[in-house]
C-alpha atoms as a PDB file:
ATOM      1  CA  UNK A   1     190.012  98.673 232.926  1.00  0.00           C
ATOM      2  CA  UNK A   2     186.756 100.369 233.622  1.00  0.00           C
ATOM      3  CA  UNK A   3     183.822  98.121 234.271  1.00  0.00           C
ATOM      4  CA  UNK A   4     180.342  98.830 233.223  1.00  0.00           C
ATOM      5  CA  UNK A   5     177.666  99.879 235.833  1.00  0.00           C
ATOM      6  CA  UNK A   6     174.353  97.943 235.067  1.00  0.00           C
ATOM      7  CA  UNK A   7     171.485  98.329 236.912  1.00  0.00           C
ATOM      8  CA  UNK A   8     168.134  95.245 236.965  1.00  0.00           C
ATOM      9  CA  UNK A   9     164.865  97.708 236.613  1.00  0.00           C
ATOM     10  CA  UNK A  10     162.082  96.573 237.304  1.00  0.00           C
ATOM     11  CA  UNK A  11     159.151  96.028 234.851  1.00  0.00           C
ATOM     12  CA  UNK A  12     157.559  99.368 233.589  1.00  0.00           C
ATOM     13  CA  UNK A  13     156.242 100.736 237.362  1.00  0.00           C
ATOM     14  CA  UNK A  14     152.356 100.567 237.744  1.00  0.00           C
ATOM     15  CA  UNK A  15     150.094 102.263 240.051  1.00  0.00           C
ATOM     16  CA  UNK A  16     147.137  99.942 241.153  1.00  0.00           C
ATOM     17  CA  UNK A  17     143.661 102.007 242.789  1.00  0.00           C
ATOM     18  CA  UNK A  18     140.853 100.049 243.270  1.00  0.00           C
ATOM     19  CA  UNK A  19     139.750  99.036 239.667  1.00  0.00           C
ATOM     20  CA  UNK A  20     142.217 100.240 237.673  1.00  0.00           C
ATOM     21  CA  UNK A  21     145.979  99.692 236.933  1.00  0.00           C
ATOM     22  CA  UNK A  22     148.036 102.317 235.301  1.00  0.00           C
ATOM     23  CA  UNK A  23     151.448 102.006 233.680  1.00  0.00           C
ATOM     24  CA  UNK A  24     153.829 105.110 233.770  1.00  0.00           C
ATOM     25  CA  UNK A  25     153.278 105.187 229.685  1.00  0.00           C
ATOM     26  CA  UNK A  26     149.584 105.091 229.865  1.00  0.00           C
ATOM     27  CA  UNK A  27     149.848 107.748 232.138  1.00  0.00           C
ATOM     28  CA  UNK A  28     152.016 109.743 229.792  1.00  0.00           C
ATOM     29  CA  UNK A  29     149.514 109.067 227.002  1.00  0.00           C
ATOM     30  CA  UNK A  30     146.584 110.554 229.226  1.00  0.00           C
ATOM     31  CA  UNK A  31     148.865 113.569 230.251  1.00  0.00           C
ATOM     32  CA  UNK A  32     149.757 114.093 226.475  1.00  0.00           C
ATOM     33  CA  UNK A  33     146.099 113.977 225.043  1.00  0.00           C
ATOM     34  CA  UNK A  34     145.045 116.566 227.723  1.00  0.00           C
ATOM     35  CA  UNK A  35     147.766 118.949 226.842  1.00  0.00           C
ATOM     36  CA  UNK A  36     146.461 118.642 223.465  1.00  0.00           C
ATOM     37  CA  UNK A  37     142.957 119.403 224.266  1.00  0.00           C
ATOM     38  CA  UNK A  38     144.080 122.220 226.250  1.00  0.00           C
ATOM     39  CA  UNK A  39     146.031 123.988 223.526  1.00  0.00           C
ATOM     40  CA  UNK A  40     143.046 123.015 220.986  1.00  0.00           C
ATOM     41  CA  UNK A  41     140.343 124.900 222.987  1.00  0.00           C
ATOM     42  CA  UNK A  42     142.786 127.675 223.740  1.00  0.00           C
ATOM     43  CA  UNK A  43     143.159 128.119 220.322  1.00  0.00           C
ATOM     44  CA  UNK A  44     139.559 128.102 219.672  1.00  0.00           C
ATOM     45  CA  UNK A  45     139.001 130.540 221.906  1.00  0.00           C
ATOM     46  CA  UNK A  46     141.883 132.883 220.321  1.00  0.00           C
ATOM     47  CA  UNK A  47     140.375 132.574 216.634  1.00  0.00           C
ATOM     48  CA  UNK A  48     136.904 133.145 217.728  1.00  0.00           C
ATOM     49  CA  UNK A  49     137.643 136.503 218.959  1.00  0.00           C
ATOM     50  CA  UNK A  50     138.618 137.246 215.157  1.00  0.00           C
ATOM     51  CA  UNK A  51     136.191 138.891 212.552  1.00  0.00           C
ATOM     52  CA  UNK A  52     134.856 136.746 209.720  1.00  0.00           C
ATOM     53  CA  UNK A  53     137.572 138.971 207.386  1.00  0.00           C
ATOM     54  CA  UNK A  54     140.520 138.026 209.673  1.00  0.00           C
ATOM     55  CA  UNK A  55     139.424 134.804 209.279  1.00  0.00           C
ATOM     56  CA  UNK A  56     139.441 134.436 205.691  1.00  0.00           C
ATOM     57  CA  UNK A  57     142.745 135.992 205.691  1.00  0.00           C
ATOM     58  CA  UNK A  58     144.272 133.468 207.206  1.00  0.00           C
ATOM     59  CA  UNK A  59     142.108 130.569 205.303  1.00  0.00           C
ATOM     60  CA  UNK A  60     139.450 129.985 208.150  1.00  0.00           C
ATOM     61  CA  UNK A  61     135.624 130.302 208.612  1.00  0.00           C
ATOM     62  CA  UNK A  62     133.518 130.194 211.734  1.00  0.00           C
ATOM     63  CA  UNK A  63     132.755 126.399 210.469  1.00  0.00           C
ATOM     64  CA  UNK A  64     135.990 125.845 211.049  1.00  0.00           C
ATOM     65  CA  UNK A  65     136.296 126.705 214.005  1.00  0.00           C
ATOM     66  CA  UNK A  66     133.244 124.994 215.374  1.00  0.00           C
ATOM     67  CA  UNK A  67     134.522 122.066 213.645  1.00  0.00           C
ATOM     68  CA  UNK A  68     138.201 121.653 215.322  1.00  0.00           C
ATOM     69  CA  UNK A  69     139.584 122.157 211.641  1.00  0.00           C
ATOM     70  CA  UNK A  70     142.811 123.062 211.252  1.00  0.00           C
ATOM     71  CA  UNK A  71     143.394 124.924 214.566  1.00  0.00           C
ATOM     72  CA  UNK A  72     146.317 122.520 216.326  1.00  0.00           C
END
C-alpha cells in the first residue's frame, strides 16, 4: 500500500522591509498590474503611429487613444 506524502507549509511567505510587509500574492498582484501597464502604453504607442484613416478603420480616434479606450 502506497502512503501519501504530505508536507506542513507554512503560512503564505512574507517579506518584511522596514515599513512594509508583502505577501507572495500581493506581490503577484503588483507584478501583474505592471505588465498590464506595460502592454497598455506599448500599445498606445503602436496606434499612435497610425493615420486618423487607419484609425477609423479599425473603430478608433485619436480620443481614444488619449483616453486608454479600448486599446488592452
Amino acid at each position: 500500500m502506497m502512503k501519501a506524502i504530505t508536507r506542513a507549509y507554512p503560512t503564505t511567505p512574507v517579506f518584511t522591509l522596514p515599513g512594509l510587509r508583502l505577501s507572495i500574492p500581493a506581490l503577484s498582484g503588483v507584478f501583474r498590474r505592471l505588465e498590464a501597464w506595460r502592454r497598455r502604453r506599448i500599445n498606445r504607442a503602436i496606434l499612435l503611429q497610425l493615420n486618423d484613416d487607419q484609425l477609423r478603420d479599425i473603430g478608433l480616434n485619436r480620443e481614444d487613444i488619449r483616453l486608454g479606450r479600448n486599446i488592452d
